[in-house]
Protein backbone atom coordinates (compact mmCIF):
# COMPACT_ATOMS: atom_id res chain seq x y z
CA UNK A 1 96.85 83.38 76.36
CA UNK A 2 96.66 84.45 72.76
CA UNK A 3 100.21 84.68 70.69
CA UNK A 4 98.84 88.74 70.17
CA UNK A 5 98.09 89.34 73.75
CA UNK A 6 101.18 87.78 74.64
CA UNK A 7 103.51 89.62 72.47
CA UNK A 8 101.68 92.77 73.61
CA UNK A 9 102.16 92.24 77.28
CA UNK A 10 106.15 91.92 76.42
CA UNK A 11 105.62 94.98 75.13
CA UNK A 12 104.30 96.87 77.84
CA UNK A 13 107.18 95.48 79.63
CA UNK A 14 109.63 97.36 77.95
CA UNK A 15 107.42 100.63 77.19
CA UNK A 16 106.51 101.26 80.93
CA UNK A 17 110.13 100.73 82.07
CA UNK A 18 109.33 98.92 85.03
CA UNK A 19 109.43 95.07 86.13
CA UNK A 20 105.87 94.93 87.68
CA UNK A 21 107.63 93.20 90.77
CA UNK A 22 107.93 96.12 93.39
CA UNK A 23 105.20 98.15 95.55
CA UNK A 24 106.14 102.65 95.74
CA UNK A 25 109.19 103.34 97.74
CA UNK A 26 108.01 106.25 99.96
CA UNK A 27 110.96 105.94 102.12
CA UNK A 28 112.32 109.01 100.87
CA UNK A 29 108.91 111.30 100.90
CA UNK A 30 107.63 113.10 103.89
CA UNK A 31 103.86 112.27 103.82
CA UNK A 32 101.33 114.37 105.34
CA UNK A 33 97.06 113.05 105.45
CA UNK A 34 95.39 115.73 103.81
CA UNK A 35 92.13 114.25 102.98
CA UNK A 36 90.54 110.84 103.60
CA UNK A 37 87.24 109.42 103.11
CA UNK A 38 85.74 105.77 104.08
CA UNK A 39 82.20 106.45 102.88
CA UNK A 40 80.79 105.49 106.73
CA UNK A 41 78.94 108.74 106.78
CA UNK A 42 75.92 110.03 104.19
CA UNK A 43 77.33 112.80 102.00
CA UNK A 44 75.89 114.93 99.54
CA UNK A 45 76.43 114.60 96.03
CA UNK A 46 75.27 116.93 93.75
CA UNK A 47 74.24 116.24 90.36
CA UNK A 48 75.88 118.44 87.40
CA UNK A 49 72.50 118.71 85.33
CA UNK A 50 71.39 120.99 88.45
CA UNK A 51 74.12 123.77 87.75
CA UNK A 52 73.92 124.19 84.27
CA UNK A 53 70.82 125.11 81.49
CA UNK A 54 70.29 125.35 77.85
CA UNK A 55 70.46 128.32 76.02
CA UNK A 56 69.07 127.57 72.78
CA UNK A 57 71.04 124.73 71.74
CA UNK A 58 74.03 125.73 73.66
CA UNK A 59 74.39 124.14 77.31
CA UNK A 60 76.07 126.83 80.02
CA UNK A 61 76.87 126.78 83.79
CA UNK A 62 74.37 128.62 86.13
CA UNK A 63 76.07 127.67 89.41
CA UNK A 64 79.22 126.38 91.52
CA UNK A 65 78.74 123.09 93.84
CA UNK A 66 77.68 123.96 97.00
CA UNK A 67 80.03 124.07 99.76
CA UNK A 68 78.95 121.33 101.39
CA UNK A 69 78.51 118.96 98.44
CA UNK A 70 81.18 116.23 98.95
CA UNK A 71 81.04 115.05 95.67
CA UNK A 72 79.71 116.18 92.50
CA UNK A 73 78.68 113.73 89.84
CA UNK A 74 78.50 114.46 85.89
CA UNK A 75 76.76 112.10 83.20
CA UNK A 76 73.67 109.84 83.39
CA UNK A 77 73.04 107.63 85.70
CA UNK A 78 73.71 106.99 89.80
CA UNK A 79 75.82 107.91 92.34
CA UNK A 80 75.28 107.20 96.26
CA UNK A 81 77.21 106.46 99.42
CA UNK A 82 75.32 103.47 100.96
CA UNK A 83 76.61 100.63 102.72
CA UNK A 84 79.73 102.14 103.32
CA UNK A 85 80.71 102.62 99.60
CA UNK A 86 80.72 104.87 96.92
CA UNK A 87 78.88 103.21 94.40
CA UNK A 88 78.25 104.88 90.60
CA UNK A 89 76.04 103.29 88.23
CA UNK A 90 75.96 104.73 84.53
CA UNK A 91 72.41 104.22 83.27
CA UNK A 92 71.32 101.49 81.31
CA UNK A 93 71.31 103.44 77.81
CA UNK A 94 74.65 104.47 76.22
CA UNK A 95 76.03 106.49 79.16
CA UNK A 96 79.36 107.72 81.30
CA UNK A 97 79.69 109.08 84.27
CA UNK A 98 82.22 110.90 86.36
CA UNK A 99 82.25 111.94 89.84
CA UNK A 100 84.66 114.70 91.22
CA UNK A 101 85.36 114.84 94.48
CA UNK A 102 84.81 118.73 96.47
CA UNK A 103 88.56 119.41 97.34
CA UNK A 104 91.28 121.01 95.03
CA UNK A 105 94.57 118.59 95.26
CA UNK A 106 98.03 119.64 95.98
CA UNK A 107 100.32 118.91 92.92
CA UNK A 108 102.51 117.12 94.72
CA UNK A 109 100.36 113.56 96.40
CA UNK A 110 100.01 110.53 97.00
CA UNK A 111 96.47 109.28 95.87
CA UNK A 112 94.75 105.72 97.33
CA UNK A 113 92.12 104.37 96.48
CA UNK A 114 89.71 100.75 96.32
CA UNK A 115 87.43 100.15 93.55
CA UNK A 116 85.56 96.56 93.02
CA UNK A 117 83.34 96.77 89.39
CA UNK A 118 80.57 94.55 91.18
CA UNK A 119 80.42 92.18 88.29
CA UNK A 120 80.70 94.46 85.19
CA UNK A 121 81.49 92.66 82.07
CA UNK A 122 81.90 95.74 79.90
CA UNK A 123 83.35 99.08 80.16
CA UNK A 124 86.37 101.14 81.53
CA UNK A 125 86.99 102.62 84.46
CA UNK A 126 89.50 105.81 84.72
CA UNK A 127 90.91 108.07 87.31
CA UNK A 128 91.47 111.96 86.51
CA UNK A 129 94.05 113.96 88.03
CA UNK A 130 95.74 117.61 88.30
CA UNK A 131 92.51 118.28 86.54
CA UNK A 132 92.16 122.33 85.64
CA UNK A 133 90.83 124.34 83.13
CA UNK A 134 93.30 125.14 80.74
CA UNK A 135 94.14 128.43 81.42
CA UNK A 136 94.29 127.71 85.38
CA UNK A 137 90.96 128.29 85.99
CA UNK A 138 88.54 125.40 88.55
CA UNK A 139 86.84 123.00 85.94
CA UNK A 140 83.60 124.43 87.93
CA UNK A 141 84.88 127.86 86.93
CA UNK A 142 81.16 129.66 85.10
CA UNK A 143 83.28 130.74 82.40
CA UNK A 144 84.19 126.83 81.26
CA UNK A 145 81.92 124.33 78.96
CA UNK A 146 79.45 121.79 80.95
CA UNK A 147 80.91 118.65 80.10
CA UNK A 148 77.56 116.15 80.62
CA UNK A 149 80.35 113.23 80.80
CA UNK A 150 80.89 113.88 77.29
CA UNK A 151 84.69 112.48 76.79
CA UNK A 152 86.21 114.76 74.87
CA UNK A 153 85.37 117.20 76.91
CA UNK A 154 88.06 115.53 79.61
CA UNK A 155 90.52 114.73 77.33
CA UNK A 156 90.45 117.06 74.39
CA UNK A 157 88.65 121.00 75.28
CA UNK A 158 88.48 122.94 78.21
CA UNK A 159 90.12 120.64 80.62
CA UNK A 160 94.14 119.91 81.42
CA UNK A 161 94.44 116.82 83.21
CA UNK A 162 96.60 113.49 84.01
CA UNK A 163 94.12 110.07 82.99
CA UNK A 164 95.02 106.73 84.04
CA UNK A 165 92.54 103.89 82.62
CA UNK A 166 93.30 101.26 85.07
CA UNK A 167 90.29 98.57 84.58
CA UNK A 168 88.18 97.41 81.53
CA UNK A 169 86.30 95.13 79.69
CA UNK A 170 86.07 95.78 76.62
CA UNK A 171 88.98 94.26 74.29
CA UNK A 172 91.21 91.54 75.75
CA UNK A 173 94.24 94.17 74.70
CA UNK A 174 92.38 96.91 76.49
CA UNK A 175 91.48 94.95 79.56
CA UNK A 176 95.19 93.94 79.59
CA UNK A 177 96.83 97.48 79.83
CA UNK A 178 97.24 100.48 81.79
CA UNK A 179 96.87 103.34 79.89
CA UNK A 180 98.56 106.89 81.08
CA UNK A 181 97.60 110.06 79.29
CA UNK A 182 98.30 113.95 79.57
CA UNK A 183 95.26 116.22 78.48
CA UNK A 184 94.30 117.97 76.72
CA UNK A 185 95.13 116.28 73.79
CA UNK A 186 94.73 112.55 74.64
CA UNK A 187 98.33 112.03 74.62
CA UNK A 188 99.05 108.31 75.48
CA UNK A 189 102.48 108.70 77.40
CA UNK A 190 103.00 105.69 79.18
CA UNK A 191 101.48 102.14 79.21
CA UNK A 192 101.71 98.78 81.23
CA UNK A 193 100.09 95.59 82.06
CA UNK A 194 96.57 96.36 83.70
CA UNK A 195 97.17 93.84 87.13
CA UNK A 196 93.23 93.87 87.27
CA UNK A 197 92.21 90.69 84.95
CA UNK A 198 90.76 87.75 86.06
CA UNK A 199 87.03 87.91 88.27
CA UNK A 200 85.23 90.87 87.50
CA UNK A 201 84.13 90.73 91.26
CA UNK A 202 86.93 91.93 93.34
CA UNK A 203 88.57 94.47 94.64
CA UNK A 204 91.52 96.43 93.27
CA UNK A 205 94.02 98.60 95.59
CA UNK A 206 94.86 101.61 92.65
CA UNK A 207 97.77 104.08 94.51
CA UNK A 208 99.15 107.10 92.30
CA UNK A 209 102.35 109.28 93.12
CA UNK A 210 102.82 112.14 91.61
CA UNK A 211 105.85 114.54 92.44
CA UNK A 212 107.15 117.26 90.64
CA UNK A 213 107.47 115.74 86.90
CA UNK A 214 107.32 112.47 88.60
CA UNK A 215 104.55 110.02 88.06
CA UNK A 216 104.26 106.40 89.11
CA UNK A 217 101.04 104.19 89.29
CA UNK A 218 100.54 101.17 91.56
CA UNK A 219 97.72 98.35 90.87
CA UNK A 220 97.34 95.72 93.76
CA UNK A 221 101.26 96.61 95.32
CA UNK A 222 103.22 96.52 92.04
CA UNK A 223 104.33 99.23 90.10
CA UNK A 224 102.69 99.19 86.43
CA UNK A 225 104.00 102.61 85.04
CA UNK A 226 106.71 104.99 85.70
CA UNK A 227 107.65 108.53 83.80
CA UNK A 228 108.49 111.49 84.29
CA UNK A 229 106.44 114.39 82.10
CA UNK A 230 109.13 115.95 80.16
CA UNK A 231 106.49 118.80 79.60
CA UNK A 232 105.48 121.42 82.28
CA UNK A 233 104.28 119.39 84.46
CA UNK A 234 100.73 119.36 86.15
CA UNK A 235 99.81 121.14 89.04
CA UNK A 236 97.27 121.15 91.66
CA UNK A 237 94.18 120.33 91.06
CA UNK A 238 90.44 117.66 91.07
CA UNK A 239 90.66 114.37 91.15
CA UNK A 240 87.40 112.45 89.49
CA UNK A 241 86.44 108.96 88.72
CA UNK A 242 85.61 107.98 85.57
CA UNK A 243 82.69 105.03 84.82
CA UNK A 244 82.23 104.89 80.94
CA UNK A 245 79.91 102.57 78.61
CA UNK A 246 79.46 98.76 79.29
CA UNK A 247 80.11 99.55 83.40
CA UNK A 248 77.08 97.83 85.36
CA UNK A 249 78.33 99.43 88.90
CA UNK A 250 81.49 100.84 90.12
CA UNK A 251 82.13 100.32 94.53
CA UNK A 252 84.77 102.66 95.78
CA UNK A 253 85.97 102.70 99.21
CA UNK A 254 89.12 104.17 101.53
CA UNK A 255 89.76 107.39 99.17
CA UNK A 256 92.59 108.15 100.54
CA UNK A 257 95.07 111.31 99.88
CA UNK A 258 98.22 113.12 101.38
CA UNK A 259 100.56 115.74 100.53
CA UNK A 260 104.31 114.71 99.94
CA UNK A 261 107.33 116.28 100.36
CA UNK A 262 111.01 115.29 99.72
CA UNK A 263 112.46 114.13 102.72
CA UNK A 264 115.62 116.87 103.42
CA UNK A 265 118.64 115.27 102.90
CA UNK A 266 120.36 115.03 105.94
């Protein structure tokens, strides 16, 4: 390990606030499923390019998802359930992708999910949260901006949103942290170590509470970030998943989500 990376790992330490050494205490939430999804079954996925046209040299939406589109996917590139995973595969030109799942999230969850990037040597991989448009509205509202995977549409228009960039390959620094921001605005609010060096061919266990102003992110059953947004907090809202640049295939499996509750004190 390089003196830089080293010193910057220290300092993740002390930014996140957290030892790295424990897995999410949930003894003192009540936990209830509300969604789940192993990828056993075909689902449709609709492809953003099919609700939206060019006006001129302004893009605009035509159409909401259909109801019974499981997942809708934005950007270039692939995105299939097949051997029991959800697998995404920007294309090979300069591309991102992100896929949304079809339900609208309570504020208050607890989010699990299993990703594996299937060998990719390049890239970053990030999960969206609380996502809304800014003013409340769906981000598949008619009224909003397509977004084409563009980034700063996510992080810096239309959208309001919790990002957590939890896997990459593209700096040694980069691959090395865990990177929380609030949106819009690309606010970096909290940072730790990443947990998902090493083999670019296995799977990761990524868990996110969030609670009231309460946020905590798990990678592989130890806590890499805590805070608490000081800031209005987030409410409900879409969660998506977020392949950029350099990523050769993204597997996702056991998507996993349930409303929690305080437990009453008793």
């Amino acid at each position: 390990m390089g003196l830089r990376l080293a010193v910057f790992l220290i300092g993740l330490l002390c930014l996140s606030g957290t030892e790295q050494t424990t897995s999410l205490d949930l003894s003192r939430y009540d936990r209830r499923p509300f969604y789940e999804n192993d990828f056993s079954k075909s689902q449709k996925i609709t492809r953003e390019e099919d609700l939206i046209e060019q006006a001129g040299s302004v893009w605009r939406r035509k159409a909401r998802p259909a109801n019974d589109a499981e997942w809708i996917a934005e950007g270039g590139g692939s995105a299939e359930v097949r051997n029991g995973k959800l697998l995404v595969s920007p294309s090979a030109r300069r591309s991102h992708m992100v896929v949304w799942n079809r339900r609208i999230f309570p504020a208050d969850f607890l989010l699990e999910i299993e990703m594996n990037p299937c060998g990719s040597t390049g890239g970053l991989t990030i999960v969206f949260f609380c996502a809304a448009g800014v003013n409340g509205e769906d981000i598949f509202d008619l009224a909003l901006p397509p977004r084409r995977a563009d980034y700063q549409s996510y992080h810096s228009d239309a959208l309001t949103n919790y990002s957590d960039s939890y896997w990459s390959r593209n700096t040694e620094i980069e691959s090395s942290s865990n990177r929380l921001r609030k949106n819009p605005g690309f606010k970096l609010v909290a940072e730790g170590p990443s947990l998902t060096t090493g083999s670019t061919d296995v799977t990761h266990h990524l868990r996110i509470l969030k609670i009231g102003a309460h946020i905590e992110i798990e990678i592989n059953g130890r806590i890499v970030i805590k805070w608490d947004d000081p800031d209005r907090p987030l409410g409900a809202g879409r969660i998506g998943l977020r392949s950029m640049d350099g990523v050769t295939m993204v597997a996702y499996d056991n998507f996993k989500v349930w409303q929690v509750t305080p437990k009453e004190k008793r």
